[in-house]
PDB file of N, CA and C in Angstrom:
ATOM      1  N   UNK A   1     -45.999 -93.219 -37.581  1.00  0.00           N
ATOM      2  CA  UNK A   1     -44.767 -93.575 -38.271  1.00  0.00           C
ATOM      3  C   UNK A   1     -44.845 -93.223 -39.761  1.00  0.00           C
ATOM      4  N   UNK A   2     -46.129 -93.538 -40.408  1.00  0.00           N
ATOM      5  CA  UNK A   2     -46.355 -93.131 -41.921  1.00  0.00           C
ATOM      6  C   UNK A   2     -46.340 -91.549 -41.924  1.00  0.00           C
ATOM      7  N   UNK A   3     -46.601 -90.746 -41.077  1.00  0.00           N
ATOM      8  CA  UNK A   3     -46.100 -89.392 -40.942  1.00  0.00           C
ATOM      9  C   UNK A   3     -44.700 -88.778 -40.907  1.00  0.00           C
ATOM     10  N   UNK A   4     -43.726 -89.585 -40.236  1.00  0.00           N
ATOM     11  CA  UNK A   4     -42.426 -89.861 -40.185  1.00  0.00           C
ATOM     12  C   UNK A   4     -41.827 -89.706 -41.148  1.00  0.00           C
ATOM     13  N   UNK A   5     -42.249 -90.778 -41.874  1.00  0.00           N
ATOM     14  CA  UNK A   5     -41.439 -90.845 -43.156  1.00  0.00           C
ATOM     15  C   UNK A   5     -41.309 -90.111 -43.981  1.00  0.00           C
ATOM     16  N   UNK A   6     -42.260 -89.331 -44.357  1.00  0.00           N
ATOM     17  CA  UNK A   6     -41.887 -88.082 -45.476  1.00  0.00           C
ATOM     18  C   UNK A   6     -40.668 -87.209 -45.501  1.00  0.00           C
ATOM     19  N   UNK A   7     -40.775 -86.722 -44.233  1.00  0.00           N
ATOM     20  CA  UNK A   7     -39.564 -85.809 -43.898  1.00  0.00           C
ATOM     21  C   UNK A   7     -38.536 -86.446 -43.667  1.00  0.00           C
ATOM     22  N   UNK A   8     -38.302 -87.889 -43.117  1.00  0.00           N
ATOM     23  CA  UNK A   8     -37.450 -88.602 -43.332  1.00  0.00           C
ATOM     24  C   UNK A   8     -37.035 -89.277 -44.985  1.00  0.00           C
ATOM     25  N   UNK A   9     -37.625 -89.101 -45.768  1.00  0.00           N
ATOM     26  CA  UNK A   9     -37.792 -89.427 -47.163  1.00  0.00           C
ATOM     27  C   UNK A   9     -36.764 -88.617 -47.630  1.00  0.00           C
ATOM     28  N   UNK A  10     -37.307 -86.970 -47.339  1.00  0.00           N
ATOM     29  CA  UNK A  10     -37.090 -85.778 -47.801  1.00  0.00           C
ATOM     30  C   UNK A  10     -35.634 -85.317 -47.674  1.00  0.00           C
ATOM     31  N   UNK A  11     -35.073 -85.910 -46.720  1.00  0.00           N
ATOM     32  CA  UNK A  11     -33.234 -85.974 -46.285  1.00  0.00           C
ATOM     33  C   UNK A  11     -32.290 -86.356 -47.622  1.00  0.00           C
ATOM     34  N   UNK A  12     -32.654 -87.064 -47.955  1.00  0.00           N
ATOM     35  CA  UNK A  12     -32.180 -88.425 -49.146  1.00  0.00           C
ATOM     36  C   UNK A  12     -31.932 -87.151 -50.312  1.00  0.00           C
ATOM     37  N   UNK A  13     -32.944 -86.493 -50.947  1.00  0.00           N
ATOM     38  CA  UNK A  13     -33.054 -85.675 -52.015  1.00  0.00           C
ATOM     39  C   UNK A  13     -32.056 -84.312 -51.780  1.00  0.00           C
ATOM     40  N   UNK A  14     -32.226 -83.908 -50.548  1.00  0.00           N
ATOM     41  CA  UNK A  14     -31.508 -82.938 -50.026  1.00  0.00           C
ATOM     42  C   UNK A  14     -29.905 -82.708 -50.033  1.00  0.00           C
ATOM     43  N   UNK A  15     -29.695 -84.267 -49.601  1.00  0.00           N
ATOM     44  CA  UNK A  15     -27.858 -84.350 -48.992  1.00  0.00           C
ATOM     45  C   UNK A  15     -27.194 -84.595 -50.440  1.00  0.00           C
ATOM     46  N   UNK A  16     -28.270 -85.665 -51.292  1.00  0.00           N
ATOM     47  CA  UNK A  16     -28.056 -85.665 -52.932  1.00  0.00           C
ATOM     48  C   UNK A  16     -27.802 -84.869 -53.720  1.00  0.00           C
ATOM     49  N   UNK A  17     -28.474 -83.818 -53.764  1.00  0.00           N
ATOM     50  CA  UNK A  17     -28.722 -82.576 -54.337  1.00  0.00           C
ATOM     51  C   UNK A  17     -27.054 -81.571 -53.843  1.00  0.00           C
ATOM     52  N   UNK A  18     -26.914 -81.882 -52.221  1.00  0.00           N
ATOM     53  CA  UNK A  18     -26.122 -80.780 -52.229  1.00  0.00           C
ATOM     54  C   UNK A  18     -24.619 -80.947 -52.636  1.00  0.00           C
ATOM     55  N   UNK A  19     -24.200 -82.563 -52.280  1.00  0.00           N
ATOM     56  CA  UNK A  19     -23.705 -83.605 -52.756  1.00  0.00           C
ATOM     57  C   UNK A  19     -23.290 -83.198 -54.239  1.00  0.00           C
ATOM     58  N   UNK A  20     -24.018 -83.116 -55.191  1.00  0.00           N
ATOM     59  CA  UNK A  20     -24.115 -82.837 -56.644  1.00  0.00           C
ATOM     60  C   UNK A  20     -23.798 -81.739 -56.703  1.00  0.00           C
ATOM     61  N   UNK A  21     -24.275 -80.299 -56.235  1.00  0.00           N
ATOM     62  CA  UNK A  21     -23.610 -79.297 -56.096  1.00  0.00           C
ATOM     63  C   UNK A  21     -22.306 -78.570 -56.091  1.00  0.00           C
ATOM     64  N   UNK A  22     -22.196 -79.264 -54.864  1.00  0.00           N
ATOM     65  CA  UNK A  22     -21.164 -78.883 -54.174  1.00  0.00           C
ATOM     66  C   UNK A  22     -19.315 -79.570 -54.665  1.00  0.00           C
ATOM     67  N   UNK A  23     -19.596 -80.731 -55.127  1.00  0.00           N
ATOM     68  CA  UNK A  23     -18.698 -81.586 -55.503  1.00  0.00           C
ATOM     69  C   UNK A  23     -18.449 -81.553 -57.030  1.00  0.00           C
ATOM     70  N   UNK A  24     -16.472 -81.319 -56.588  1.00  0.00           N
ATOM     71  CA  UNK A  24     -16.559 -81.406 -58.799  1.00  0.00           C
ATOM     72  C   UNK A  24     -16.065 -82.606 -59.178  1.00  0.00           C
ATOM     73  N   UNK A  25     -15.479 -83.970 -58.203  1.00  0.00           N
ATOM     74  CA  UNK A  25     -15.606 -85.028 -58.785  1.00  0.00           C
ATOM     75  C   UNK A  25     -15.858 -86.001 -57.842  1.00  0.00           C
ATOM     76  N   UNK A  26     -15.407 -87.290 -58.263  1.00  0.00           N
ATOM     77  CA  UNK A  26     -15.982 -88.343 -57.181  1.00  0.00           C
ATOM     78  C   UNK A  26     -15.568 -88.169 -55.791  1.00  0.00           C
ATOM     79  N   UNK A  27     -14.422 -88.402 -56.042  1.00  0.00           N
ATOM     80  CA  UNK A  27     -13.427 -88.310 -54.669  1.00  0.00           C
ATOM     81  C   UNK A  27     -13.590 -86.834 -53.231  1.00  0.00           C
ATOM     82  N   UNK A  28     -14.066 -86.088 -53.992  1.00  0.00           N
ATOM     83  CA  UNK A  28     -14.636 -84.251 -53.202  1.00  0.00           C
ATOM     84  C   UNK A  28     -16.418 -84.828 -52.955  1.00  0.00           C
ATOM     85  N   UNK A  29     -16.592 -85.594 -53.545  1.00  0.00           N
ATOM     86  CA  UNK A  29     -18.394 -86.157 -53.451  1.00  0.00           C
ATOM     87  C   UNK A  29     -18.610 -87.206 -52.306  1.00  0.00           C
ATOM     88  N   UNK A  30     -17.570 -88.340 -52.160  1.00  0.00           N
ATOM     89  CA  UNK A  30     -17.292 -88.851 -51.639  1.00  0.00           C
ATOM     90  C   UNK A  30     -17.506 -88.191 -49.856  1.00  0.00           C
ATOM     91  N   UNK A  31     -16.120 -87.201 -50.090  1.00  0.00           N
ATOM     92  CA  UNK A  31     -15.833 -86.426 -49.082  1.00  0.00           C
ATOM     93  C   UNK A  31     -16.993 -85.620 -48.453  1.00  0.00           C
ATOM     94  N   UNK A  32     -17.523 -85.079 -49.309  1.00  0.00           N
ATOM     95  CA  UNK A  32     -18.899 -84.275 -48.945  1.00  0.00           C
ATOM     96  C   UNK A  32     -20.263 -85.364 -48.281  1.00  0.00           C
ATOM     97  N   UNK A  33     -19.985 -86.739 -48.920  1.00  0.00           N
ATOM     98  CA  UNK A  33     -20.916 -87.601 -48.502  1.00  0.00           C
ATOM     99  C   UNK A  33     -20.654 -87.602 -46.731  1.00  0.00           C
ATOM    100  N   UNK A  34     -19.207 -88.236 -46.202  1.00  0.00           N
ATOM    101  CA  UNK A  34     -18.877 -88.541 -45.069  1.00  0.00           C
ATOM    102  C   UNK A  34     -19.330 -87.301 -44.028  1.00  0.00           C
ATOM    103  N   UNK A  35     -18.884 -86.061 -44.673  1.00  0.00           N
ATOM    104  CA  UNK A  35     -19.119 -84.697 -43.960  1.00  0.00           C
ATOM    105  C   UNK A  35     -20.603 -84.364 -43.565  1.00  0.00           C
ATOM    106  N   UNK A  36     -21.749 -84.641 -44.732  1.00  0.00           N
ATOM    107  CA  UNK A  36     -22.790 -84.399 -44.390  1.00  0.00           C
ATOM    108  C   UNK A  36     -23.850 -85.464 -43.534  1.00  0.00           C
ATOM    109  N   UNK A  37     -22.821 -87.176 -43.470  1.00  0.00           N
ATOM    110  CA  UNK A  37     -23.783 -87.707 -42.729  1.00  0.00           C
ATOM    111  C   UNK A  37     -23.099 -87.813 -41.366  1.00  0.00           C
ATOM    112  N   UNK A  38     -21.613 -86.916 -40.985  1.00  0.00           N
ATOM    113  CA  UNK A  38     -21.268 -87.034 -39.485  1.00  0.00           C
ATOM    114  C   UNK A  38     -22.474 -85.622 -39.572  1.00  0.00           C
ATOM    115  N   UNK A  39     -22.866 -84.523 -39.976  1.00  0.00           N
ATOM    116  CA  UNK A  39     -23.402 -83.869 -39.644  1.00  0.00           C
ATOM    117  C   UNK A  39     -25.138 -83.915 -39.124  1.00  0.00           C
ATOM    118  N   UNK A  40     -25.418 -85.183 -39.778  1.00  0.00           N
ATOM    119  CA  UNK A  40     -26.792 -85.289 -39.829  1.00  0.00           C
ATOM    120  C   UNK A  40     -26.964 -86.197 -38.491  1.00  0.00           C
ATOM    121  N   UNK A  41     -25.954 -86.581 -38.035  1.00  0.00           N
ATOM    122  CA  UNK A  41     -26.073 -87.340 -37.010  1.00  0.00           C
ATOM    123  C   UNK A  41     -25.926 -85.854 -35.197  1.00  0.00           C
ATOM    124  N   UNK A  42     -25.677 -85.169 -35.686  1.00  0.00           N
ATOM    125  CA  UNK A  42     -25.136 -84.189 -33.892  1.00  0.00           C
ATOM    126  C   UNK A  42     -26.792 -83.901 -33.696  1.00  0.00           C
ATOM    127  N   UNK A  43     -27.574 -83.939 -33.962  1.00  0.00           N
ATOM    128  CA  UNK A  43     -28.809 -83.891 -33.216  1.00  0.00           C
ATOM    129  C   UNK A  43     -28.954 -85.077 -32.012  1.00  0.00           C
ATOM    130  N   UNK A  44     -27.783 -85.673 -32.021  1.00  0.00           N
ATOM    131  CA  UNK A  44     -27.995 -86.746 -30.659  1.00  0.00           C
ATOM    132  C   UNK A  44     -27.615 -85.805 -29.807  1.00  0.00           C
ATOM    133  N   UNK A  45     -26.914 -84.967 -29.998  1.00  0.00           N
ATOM    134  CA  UNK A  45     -26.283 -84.023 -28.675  1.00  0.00           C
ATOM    135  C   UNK A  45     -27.286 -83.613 -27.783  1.00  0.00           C
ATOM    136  N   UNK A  46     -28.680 -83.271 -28.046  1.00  0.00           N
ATOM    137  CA  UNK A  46     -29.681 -82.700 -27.819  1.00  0.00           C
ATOM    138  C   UNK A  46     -29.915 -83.475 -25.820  1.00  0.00           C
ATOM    139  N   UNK A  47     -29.508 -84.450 -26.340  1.00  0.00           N
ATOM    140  CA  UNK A  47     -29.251 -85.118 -24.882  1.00  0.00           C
ATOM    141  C   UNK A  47     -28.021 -84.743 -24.098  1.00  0.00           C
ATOM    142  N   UNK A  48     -27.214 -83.662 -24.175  1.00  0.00           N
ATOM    143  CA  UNK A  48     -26.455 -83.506 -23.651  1.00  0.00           C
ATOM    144  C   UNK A  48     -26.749 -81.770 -23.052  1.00  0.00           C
ATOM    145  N   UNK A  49     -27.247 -81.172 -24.001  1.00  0.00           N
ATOM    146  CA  UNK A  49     -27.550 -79.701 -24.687  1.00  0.00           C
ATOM    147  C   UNK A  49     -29.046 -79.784 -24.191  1.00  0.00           C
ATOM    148  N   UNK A  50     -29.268 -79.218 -23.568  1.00  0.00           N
ATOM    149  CA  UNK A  50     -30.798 -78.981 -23.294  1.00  0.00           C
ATOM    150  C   UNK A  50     -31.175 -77.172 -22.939  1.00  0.00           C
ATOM    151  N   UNK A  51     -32.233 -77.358 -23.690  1.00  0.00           N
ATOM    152  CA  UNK A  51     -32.631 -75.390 -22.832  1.00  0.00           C
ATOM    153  C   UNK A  51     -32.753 -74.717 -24.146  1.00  0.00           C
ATOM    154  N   UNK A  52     -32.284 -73.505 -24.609  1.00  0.00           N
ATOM    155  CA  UNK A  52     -32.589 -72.913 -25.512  1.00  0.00           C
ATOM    156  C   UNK A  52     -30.779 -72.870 -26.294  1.00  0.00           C
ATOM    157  N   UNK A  53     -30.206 -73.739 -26.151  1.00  0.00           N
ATOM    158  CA  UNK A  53     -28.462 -73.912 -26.794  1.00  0.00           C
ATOM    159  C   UNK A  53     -29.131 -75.203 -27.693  1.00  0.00           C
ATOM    160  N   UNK A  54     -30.026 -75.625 -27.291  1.00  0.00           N
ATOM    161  CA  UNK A  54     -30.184 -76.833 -28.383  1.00  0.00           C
ATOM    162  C   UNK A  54     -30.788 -76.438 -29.767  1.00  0.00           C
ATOM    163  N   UNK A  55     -31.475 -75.170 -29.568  1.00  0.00           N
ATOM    164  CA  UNK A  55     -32.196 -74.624 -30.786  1.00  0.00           C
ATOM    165  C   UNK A  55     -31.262 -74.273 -31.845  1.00  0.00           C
ATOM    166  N   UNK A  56     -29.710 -73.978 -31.623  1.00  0.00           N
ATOM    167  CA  UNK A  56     -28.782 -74.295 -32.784  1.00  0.00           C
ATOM    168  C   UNK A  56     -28.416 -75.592 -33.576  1.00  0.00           C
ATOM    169  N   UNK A  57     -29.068 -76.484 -32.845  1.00  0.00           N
ATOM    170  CA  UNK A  57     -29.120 -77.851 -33.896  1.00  0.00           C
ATOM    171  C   UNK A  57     -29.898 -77.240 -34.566  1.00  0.00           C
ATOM    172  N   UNK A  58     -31.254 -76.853 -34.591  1.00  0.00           N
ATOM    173  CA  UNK A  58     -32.132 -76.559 -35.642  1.00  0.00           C
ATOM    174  C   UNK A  58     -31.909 -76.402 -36.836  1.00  0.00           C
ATOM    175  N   UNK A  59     -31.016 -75.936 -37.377  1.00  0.00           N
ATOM    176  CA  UNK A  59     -30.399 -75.588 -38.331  1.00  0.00           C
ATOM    177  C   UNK A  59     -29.674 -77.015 -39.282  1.00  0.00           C
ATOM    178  N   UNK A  60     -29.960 -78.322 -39.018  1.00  0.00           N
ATOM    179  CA  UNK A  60     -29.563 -79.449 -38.975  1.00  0.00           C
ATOM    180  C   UNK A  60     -31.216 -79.945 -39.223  1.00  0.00           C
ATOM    181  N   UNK A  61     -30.946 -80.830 -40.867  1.00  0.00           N
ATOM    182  CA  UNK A  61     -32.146 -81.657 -41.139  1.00  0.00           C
ATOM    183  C   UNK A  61     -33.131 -82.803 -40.018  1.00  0.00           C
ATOM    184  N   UNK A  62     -32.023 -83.425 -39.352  1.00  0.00           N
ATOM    185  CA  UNK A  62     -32.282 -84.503 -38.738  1.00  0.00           C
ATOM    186  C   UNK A  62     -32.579 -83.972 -37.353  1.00  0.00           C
ATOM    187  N   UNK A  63     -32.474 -82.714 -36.652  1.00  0.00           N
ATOM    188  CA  UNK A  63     -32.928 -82.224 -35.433  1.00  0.00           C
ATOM    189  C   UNK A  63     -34.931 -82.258 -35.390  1.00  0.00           C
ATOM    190  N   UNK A  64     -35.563 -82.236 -36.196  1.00  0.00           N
ATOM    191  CA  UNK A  64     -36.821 -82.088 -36.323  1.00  0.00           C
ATOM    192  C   UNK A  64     -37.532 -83.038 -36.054  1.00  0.00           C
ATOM    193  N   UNK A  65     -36.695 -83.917 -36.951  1.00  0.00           N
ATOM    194  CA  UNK A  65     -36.940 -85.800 -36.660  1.00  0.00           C
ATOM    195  C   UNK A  65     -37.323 -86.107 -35.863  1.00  0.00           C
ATOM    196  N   UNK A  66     -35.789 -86.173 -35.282  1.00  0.00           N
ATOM    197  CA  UNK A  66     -35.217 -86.456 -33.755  1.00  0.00           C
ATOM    198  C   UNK A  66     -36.217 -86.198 -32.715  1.00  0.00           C
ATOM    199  N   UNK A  67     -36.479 -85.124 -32.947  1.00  0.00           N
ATOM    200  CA  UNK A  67     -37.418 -84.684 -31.945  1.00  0.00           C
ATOM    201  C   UNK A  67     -38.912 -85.043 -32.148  1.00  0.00           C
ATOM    202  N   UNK A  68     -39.659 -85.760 -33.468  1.00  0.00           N
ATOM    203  CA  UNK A  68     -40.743 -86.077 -33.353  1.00  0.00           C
ATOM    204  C   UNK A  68     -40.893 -87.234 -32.632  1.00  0.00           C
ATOM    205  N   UNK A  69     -39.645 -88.407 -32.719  1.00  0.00           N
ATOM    206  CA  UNK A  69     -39.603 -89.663 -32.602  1.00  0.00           C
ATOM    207  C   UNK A  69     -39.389 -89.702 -30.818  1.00  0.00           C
ATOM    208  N   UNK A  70     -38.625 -88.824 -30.575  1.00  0.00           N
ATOM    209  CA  UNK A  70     -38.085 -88.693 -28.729  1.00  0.00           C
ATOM    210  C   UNK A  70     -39.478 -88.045 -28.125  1.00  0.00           C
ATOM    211  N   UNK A  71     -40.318 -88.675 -27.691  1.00  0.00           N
ATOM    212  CA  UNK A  71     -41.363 -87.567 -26.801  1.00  0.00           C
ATOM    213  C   UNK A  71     -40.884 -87.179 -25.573  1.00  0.00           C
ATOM    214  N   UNK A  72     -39.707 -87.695 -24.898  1.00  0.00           N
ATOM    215  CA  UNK A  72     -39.298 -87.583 -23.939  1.00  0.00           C
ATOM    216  C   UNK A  72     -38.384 -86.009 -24.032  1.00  0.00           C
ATOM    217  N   UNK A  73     -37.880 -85.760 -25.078  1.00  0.00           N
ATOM    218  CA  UNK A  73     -36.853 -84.588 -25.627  1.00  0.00           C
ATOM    219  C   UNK A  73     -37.520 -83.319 -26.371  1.00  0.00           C
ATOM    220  N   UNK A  74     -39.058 -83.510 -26.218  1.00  0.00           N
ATOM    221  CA  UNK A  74     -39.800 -82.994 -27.523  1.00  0.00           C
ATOM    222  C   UNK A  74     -40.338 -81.643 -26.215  1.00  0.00           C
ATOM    223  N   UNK A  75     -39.688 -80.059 -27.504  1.00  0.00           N
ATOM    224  CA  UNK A  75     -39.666 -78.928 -26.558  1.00  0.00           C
ATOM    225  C   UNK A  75     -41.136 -78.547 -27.573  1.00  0.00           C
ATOM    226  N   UNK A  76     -41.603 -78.701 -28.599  1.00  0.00           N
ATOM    227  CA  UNK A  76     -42.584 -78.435 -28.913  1.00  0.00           C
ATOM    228  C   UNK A  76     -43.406 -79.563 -29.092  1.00  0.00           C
ATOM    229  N   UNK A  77     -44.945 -79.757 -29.553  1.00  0.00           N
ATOM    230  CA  UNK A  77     -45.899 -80.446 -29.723  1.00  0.00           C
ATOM    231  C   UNK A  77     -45.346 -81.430 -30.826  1.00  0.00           C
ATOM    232  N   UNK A  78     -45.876 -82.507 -31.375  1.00  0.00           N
ATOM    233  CA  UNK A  78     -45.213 -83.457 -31.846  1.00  0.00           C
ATOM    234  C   UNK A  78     -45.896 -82.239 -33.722  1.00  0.00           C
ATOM    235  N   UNK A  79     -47.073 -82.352 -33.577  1.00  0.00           N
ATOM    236  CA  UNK A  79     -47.371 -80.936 -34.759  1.00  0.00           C
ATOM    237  C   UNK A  79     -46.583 -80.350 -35.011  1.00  0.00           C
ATOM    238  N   UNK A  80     -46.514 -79.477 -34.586  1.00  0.00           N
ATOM    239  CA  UNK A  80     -45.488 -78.363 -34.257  1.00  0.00           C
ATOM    240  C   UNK A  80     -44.218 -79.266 -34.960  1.00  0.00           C
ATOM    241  N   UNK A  81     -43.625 -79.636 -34.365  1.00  0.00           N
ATOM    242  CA  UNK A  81     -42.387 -80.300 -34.635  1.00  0.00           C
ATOM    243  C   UNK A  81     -42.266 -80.625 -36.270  1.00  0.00           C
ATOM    244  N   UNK A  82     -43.502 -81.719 -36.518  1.00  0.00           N
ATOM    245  CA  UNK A  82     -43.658 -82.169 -37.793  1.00  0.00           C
ATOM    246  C   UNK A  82     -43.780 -80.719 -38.630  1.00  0.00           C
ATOM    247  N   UNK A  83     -44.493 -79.727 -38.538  1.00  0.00           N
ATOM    248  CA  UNK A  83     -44.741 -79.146 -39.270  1.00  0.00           C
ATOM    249  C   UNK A  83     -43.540 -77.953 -39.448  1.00  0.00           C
ATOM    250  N   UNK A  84     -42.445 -77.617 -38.648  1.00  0.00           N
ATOM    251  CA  UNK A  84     -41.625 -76.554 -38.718  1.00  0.00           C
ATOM    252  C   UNK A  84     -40.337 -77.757 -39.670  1.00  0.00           C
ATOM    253  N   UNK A  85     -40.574 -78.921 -39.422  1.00  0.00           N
ATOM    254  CA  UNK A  85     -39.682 -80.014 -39.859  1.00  0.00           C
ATOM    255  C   UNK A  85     -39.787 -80.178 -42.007  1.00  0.00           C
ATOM    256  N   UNK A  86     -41.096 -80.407 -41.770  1.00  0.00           N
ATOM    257  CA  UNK A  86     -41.812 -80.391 -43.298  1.00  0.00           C
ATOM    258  C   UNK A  86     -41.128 -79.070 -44.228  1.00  0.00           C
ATOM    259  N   UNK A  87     -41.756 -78.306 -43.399  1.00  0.00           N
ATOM    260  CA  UNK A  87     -41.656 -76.946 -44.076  1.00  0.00           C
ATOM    261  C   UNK A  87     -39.819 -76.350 -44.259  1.00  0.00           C
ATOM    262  N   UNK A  88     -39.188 -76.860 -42.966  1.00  0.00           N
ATOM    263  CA  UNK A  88     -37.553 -76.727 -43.201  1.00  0.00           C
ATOM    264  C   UNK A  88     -36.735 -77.513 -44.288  1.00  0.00           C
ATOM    265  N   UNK A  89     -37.606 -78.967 -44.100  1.00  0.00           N
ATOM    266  CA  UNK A  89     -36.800 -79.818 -45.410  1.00  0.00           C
ATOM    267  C   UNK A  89     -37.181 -79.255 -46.558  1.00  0.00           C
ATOM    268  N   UNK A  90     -38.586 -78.547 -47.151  1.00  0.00           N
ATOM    269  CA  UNK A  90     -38.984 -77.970 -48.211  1.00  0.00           C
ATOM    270  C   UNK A  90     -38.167 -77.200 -48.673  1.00  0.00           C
ATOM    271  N   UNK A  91     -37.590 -75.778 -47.599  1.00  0.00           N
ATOM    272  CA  UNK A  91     -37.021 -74.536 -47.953  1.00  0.00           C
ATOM    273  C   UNK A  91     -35.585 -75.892 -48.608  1.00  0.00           C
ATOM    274  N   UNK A  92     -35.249 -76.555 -48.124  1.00  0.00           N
ATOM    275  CA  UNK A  92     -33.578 -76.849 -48.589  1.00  0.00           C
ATOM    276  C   UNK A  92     -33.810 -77.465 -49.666  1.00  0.00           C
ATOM    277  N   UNK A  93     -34.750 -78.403 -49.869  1.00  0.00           N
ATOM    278  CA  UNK A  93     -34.910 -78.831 -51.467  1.00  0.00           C
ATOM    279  C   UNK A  93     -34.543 -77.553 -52.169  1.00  0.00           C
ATOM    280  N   UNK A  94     -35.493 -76.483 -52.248  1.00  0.00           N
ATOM    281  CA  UNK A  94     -35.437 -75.421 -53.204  1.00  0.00           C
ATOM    282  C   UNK A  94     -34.618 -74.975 -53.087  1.00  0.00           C
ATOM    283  N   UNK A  95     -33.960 -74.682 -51.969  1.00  0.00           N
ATOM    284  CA  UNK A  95     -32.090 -74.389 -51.988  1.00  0.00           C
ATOM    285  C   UNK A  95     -31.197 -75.143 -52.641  1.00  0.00           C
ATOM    286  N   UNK A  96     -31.512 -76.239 -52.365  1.00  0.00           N
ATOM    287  CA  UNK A  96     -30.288 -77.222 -53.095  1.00  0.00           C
ATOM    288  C   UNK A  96     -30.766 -77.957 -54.058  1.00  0.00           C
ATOM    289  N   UNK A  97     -31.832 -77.510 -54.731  1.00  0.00           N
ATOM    290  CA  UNK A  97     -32.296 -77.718 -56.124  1.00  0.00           C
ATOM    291  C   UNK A  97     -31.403 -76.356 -57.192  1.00  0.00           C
ATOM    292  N   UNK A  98     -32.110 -75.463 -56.502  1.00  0.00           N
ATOM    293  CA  UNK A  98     -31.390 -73.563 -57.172  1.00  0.00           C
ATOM    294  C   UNK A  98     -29.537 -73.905 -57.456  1.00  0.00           C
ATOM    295  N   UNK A  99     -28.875 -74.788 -56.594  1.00  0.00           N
ATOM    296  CA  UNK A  99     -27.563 -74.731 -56.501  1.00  0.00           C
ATOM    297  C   UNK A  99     -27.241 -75.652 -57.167  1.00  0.00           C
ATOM    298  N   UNK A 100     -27.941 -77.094 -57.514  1.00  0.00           N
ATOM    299  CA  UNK A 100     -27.496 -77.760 -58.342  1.00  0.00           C
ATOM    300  C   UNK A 100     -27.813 -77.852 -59.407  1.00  0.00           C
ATOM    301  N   UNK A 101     -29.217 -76.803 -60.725  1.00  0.00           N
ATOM    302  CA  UNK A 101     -29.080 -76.364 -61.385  1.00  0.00           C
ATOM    303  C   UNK A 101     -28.235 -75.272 -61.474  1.00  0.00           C
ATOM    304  N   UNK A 102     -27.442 -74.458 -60.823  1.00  0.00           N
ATOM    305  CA  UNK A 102     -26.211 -73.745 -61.047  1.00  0.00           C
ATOM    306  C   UNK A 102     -25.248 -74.018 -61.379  1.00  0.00           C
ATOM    307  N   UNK A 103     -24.869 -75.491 -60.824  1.00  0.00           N
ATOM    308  CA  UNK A 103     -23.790 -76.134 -60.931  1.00  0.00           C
ATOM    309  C   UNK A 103     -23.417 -76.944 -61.980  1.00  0.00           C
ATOM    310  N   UNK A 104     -24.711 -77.479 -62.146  1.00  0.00           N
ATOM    311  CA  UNK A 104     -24.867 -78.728 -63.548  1.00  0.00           C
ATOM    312  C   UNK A 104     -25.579 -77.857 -64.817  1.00  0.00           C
ATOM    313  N   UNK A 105     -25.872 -76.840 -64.579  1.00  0.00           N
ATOM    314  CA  UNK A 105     -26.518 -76.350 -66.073  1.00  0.00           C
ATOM    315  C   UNK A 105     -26.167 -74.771 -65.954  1.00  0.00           C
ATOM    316  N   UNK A 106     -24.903 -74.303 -66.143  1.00  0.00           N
ATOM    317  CA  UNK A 106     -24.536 -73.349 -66.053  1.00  0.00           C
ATOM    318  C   UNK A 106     -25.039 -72.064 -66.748  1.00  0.00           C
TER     319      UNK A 106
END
């Protein structure tokens, strides 16, 4: 579970970041808030979606998770999982770090 958490940590900074970005005032921030946490939630589908159609969640923070915590749903090693998970939340920090110094420090 103390393994868990990092990458679950790592969500928070991410949706913040893009949040800040992406939004030019409260009310569009707001909006972007609701949008990105119905989005962070469709990795439940994965129970519906099985086979190689589920690997388009991937692309979705919370699919990596999902899948460390479900051993029952888990198409790779729980490693594996953690580690393509780690390394995916990393790349988006630096993405949505790059975009919200664009945005806020022009």
């Amino acid at each position: 579970m103390l393994l868990v958490s990092i990458p679950v940590g790592m969500v928070s900074p991410v949706s913040c970041l893009m949040i800040t970005a992406f939004a030019s005032n409260k009310i569009v921030g707001a909006t972007w808030m609701k949008g990105l946490n119905f989005l962070f939630m469709i990795p439940v589908l994965t129970y519906i979606f099985q086979g190689s159609w589920e690997f388009i969640l991937g692309l979705l923070p919370y699919y990596w998770i999902f899948k460390m915590y479900d051993p029952g749903f888990q198409v790779f090693p729980f490693a594996l999982n953690y580690t393509i998970g780690l390394i995916y939340l990393v790349i988006l920090i630096v993405i949505s770090t790059i975009l919200f110094k664009r945005q806020v420090y022009p």
